[in-house]
Protein backbone atom coordinates (compact mmCIF):
# COMPACT_ATOMS: atom_id res chain seq x y z
CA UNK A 1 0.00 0.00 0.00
CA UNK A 2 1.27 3.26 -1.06
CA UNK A 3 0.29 7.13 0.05
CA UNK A 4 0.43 10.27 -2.13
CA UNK A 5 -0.81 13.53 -0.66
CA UNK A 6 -2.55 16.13 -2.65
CA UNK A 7 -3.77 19.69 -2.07
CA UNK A 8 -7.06 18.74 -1.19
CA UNK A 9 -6.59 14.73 0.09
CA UNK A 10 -5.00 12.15 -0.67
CA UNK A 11 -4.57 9.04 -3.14
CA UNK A 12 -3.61 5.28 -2.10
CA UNK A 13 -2.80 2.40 -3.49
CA UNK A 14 -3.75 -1.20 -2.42
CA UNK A 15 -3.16 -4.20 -3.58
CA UNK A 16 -6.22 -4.23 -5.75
CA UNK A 17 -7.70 -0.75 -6.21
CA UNK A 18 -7.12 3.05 -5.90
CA UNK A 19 -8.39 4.97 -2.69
CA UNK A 20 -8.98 8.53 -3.59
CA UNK A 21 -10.27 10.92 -1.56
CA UNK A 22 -10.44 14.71 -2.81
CA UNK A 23 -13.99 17.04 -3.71
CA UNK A 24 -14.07 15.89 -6.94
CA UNK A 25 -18.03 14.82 -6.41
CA UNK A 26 -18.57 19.00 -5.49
CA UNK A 27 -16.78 20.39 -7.94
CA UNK A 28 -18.32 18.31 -10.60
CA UNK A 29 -21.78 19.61 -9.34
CA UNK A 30 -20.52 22.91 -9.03
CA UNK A 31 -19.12 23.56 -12.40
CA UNK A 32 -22.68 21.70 -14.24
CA UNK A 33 -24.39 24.28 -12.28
CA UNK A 34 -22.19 27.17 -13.21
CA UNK A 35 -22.45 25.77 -16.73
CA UNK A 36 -26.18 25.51 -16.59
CA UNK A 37 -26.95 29.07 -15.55
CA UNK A 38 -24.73 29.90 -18.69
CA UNK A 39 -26.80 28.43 -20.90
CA UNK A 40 -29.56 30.36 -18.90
CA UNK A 41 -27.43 33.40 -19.42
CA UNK A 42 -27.04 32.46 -23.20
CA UNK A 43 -31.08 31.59 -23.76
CA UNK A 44 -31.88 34.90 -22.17
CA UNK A 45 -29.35 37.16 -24.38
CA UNK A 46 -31.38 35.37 -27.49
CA UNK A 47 -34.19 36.37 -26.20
CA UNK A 48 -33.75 39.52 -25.61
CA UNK A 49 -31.98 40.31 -28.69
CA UNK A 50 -34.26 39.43 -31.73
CA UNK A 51 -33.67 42.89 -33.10
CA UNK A 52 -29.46 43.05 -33.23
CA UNK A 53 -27.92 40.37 -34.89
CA UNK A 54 -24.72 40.71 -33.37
CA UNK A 55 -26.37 39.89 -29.37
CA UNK A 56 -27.73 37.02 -31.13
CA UNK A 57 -24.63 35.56 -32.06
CA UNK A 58 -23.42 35.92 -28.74
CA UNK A 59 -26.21 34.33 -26.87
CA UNK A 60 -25.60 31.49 -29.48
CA UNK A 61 -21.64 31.26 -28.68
CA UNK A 62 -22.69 31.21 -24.90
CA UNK A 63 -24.85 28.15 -25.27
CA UNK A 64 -22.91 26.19 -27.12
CA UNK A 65 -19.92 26.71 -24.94
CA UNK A 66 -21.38 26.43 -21.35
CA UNK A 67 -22.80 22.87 -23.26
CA UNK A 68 -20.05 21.30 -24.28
CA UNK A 69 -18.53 22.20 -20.72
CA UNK A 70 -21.52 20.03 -19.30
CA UNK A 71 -21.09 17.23 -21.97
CA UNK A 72 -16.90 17.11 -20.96
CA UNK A 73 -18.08 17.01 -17.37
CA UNK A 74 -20.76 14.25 -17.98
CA UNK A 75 -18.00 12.35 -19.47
CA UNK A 76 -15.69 12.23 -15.96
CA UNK A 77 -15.59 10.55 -13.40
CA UNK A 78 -15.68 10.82 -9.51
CA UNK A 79 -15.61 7.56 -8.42
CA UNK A 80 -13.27 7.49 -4.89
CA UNK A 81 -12.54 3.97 -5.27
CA UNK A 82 -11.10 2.52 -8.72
CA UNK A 83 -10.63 -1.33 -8.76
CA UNK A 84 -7.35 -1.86 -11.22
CA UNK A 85 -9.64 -4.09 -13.40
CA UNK A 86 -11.34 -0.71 -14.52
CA UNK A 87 -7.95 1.03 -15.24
CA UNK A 88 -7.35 1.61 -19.03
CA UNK A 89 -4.56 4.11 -18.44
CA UNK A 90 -2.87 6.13 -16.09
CA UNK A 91 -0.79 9.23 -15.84
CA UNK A 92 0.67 11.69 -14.66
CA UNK A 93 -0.12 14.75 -16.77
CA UNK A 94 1.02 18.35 -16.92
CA UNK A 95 -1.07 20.87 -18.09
CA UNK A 96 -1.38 24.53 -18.42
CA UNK A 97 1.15 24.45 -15.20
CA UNK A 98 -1.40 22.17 -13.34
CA UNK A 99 -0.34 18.99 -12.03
CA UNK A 100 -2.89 16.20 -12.11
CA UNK A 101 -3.02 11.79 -12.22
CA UNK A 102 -5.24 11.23 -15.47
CA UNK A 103 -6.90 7.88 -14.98
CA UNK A 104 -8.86 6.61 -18.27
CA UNK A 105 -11.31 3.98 -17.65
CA UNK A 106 -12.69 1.43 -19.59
CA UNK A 107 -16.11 2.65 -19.42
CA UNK A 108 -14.51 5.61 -21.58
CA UNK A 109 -14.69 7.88 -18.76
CA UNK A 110 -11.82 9.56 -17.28
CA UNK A 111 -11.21 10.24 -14.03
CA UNK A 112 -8.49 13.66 -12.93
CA UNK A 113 -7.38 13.62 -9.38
CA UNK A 114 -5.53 17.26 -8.96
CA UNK A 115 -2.84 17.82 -6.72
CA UNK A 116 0.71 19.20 -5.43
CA UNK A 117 2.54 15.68 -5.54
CA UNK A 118 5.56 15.17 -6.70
CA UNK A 119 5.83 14.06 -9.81
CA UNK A 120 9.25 11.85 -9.70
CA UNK A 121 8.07 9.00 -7.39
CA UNK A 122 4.16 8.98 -8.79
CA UNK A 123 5.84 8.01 -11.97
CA UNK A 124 8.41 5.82 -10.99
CA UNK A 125 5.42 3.74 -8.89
CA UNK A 126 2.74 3.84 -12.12
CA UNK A 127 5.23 2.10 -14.23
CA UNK A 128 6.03 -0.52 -11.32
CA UNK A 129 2.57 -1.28 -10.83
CA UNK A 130 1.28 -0.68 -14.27
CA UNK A 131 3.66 -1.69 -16.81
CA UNK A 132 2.89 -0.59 -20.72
C-alpha cells in the first residue's frame, strides 16, 4: 500500500484498487451548475436580442460553450474507489502548469485527481505497478 498527498486529500494504493479521496463529487456539481446558468445566461441574451444580430450571435456562442462544458463534465468521473480491473490508463499529466493523475477507464470515462505531488516517485510507482 502506497500514500500520495494532494492539495485537497489524498490518493492510495492497495493491492487491488485506488483509494482517492479529494472534492471531486462537489466540484463536478458545481461547475454543471455554473455551466447551466450559462446556458440560462445564453437563452436569455437570445431572447432579448431578436432585433441586433450581433447579441444574437453571442447568446448562441454562450450556449454552445457552457454545453459542451456540461457534456466534458458528464463524461468524468468521480468515483473514490477505482478497482485496477477498470484502469485503461494512467498518468501523470502536466497541463497549463497544473499537475494532475489522469486515470482513463474502460467505461470511456476519465477520471483527474488534482494535486501538489511530486511528480518523480508517482511516476516511478505507475510504471512498477502498471507496466505498458
Amino acid at each position: 500500500m502506497r500514500t500520495f498527498y494532494t492539495e485537497h486529500g489524498k490518493i492510495v494504493f492497495t493491492t487491488d484498487k485506488i483509494l482517492i479521496e479529494d472534492n471531486a463529487k462537489k466540484e463536478k456539481t458545481y461547475q454543471i451548475l455554473a455551466a447551466s446558468c450559462g446556458i440560462i445566461v445564453g437563452f436569455s441574451q437570445i431572447f432579448n436580442s431578436f432585433g441586433s444580430d450581433g447579441w444574437f450571435s453571442l447568446g448562441v456562442a454562450i450556449c454552445l460553450i457552457n454545453g459542451a462544458i456540461i457534456i466534458a463534465y458528464l463524461f468524468r468521473s468521480s468515483d473514490s474507489e477505482i478497482p485496477f480491473s477498470e484502469i485503461k490508463s494512467i498518468r501523470v499529466k502536466n497541463r497549463l502548469g497544473n499537475l494532475f493523475l489522469d486515470i482513463k477507464l474502460k467505461n470511456k470515462k476519465s477520471r483527474q485527481v488534482r494535486g501538489s505531488f511530486t511528480r518523480e516517485p508517482l511516476e516511478i510507482y505507475i510504471a512498477e505497478v502498471f507496466p505498458t
